[in-house]
PDB file of N, CA and C in Angstrom:
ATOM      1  N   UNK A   1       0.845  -1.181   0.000  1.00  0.00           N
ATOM      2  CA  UNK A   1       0.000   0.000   0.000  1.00  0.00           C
ATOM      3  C   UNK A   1       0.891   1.246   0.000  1.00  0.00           C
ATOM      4  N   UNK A   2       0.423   2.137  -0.788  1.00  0.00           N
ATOM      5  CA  UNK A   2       1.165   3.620  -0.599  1.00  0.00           C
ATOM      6  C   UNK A   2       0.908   4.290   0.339  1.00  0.00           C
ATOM      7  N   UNK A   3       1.610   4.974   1.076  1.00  0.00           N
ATOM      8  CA  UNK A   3       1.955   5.547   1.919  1.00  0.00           C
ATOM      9  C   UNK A   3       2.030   7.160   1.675  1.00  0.00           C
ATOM     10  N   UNK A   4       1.228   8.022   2.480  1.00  0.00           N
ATOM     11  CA  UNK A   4       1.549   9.669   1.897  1.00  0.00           C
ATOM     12  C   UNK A   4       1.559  10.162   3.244  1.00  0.00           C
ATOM     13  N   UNK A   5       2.545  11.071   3.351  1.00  0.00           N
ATOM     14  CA  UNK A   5       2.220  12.034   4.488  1.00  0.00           C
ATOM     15  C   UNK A   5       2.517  13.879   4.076  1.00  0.00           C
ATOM     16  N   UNK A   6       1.333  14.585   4.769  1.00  0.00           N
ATOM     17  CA  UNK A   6       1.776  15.936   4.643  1.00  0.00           C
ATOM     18  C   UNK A   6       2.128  16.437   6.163  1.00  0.00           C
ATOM     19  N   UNK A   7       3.025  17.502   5.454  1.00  0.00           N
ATOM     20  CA  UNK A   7       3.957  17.471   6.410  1.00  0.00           C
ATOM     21  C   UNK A   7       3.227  19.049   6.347  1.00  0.00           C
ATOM     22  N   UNK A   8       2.861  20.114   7.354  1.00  0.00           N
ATOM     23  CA  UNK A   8       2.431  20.995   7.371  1.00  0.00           C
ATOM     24  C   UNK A   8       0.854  21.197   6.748  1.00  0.00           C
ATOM     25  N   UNK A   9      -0.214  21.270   7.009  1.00  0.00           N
ATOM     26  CA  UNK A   9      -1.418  21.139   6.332  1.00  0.00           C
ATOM     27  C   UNK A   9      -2.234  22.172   5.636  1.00  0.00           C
ATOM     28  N   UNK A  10      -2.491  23.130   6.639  1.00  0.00           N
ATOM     29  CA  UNK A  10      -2.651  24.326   6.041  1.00  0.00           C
ATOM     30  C   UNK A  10      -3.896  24.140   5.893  1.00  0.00           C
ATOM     31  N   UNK A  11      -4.489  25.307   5.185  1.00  0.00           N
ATOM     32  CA  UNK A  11      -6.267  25.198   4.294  1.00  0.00           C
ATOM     33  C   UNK A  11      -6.337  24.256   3.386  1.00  0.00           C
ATOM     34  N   UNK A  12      -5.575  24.254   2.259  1.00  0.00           N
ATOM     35  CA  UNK A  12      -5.296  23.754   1.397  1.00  0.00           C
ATOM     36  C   UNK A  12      -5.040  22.176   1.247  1.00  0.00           C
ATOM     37  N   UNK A  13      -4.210  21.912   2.341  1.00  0.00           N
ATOM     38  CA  UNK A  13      -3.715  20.685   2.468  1.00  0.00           C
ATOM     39  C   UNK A  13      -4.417  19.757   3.915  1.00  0.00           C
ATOM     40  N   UNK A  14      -5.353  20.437   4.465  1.00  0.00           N
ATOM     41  CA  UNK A  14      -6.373  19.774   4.935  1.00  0.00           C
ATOM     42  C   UNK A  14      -7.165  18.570   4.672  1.00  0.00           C
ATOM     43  N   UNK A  15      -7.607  19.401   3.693  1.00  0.00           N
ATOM     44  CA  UNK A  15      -8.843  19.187   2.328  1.00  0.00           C
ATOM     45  C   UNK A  15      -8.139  17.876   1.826  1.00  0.00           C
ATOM     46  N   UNK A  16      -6.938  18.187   1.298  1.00  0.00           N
ATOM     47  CA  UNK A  16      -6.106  17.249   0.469  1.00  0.00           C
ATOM     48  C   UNK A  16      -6.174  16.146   1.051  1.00  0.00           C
ATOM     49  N   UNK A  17      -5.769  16.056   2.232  1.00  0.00           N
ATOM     50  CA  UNK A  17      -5.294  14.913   2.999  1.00  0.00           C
ATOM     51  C   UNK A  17      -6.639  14.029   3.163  1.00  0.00           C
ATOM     52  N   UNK A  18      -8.013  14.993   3.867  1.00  0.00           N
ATOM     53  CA  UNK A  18      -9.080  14.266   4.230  1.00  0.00           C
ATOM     54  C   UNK A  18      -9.396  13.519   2.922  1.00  0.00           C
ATOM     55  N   UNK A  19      -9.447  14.079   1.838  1.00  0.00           N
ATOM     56  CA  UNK A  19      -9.939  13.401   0.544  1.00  0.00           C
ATOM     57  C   UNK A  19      -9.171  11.361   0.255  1.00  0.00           C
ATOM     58  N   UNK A  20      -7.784  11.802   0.444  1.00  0.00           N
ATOM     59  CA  UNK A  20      -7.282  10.638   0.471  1.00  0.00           C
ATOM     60  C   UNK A  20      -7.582   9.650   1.822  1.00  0.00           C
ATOM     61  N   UNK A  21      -7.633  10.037   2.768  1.00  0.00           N
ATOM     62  CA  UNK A  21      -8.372   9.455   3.864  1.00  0.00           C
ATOM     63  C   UNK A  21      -9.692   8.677   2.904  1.00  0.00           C
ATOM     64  N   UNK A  22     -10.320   9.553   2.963  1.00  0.00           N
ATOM     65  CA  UNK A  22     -11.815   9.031   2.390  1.00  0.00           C
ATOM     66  C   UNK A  22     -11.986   8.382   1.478  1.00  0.00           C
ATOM     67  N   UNK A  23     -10.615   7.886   0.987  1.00  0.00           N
ATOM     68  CA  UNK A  23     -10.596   6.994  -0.189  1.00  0.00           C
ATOM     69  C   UNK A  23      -9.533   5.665   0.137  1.00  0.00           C
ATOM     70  N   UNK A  24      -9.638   5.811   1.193  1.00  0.00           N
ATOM     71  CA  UNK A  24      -8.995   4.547   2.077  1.00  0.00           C
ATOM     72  C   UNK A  24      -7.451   4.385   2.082  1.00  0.00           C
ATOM     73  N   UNK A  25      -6.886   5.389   1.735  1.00  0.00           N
ATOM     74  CA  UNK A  25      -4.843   5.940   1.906  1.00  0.00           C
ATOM     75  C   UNK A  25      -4.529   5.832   3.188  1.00  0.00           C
ATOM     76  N   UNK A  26      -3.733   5.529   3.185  1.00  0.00           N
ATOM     77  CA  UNK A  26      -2.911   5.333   4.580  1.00  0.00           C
ATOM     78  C   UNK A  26      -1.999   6.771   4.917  1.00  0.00           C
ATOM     79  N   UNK A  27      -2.459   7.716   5.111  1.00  0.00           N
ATOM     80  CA  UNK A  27      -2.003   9.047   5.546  1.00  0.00           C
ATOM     81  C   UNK A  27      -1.985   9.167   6.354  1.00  0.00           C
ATOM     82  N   UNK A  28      -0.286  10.094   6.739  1.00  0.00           N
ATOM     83  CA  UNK A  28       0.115  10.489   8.220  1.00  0.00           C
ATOM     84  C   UNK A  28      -0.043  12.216   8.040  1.00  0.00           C
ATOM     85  N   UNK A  29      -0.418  12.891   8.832  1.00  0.00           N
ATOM     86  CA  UNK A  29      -0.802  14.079   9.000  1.00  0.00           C
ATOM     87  C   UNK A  29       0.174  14.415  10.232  1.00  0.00           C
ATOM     88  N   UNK A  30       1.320  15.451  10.121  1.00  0.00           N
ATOM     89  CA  UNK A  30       2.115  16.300  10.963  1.00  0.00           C
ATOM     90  C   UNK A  30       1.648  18.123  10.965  1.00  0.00           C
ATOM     91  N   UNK A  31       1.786  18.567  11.949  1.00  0.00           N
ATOM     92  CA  UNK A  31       1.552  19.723  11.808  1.00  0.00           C
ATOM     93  C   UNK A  31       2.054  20.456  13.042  1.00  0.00           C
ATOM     94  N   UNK A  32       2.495  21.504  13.062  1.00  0.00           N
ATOM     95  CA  UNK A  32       3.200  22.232  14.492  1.00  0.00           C
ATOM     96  C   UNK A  32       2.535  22.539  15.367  1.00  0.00           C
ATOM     97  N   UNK A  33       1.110  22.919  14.642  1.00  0.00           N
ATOM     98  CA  UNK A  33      -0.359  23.280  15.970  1.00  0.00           C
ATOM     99  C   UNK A  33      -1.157  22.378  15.934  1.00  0.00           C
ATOM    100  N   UNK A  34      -1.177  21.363  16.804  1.00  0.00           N
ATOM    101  CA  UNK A  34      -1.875  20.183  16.209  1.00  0.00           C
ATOM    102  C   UNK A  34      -3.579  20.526  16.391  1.00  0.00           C
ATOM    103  N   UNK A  35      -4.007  21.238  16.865  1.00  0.00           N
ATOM    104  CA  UNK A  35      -5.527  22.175  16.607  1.00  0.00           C
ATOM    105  C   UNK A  35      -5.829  21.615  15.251  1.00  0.00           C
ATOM    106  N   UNK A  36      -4.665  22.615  14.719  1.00  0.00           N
ATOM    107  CA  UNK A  36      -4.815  22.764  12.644  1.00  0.00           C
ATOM    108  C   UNK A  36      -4.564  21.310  12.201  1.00  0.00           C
ATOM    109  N   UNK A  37      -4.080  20.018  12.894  1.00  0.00           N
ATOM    110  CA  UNK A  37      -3.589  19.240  11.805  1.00  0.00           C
ATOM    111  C   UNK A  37      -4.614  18.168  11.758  1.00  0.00           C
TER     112      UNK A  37
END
């Protein structure tokens, strides 16, 4: 399985990440304020 992680998320890369979530990706989500990540 592929593997993605974003590294900082942002507005932009929120979105991004949840989408691949929701399509069953194995995503790691880092972020400095973890509130935002």
């Amino acid at each position: 399985m592929t593997k993605i992680a974003f590294l900082g998320t942002g507005i932009m890369g929120a979105g991004m990440a949840r989408n691949l979530i929701d399509a069953g990706l194995d995503v790691t989500v880092w972020n400095r304020t973890q509130a935002k990540a």
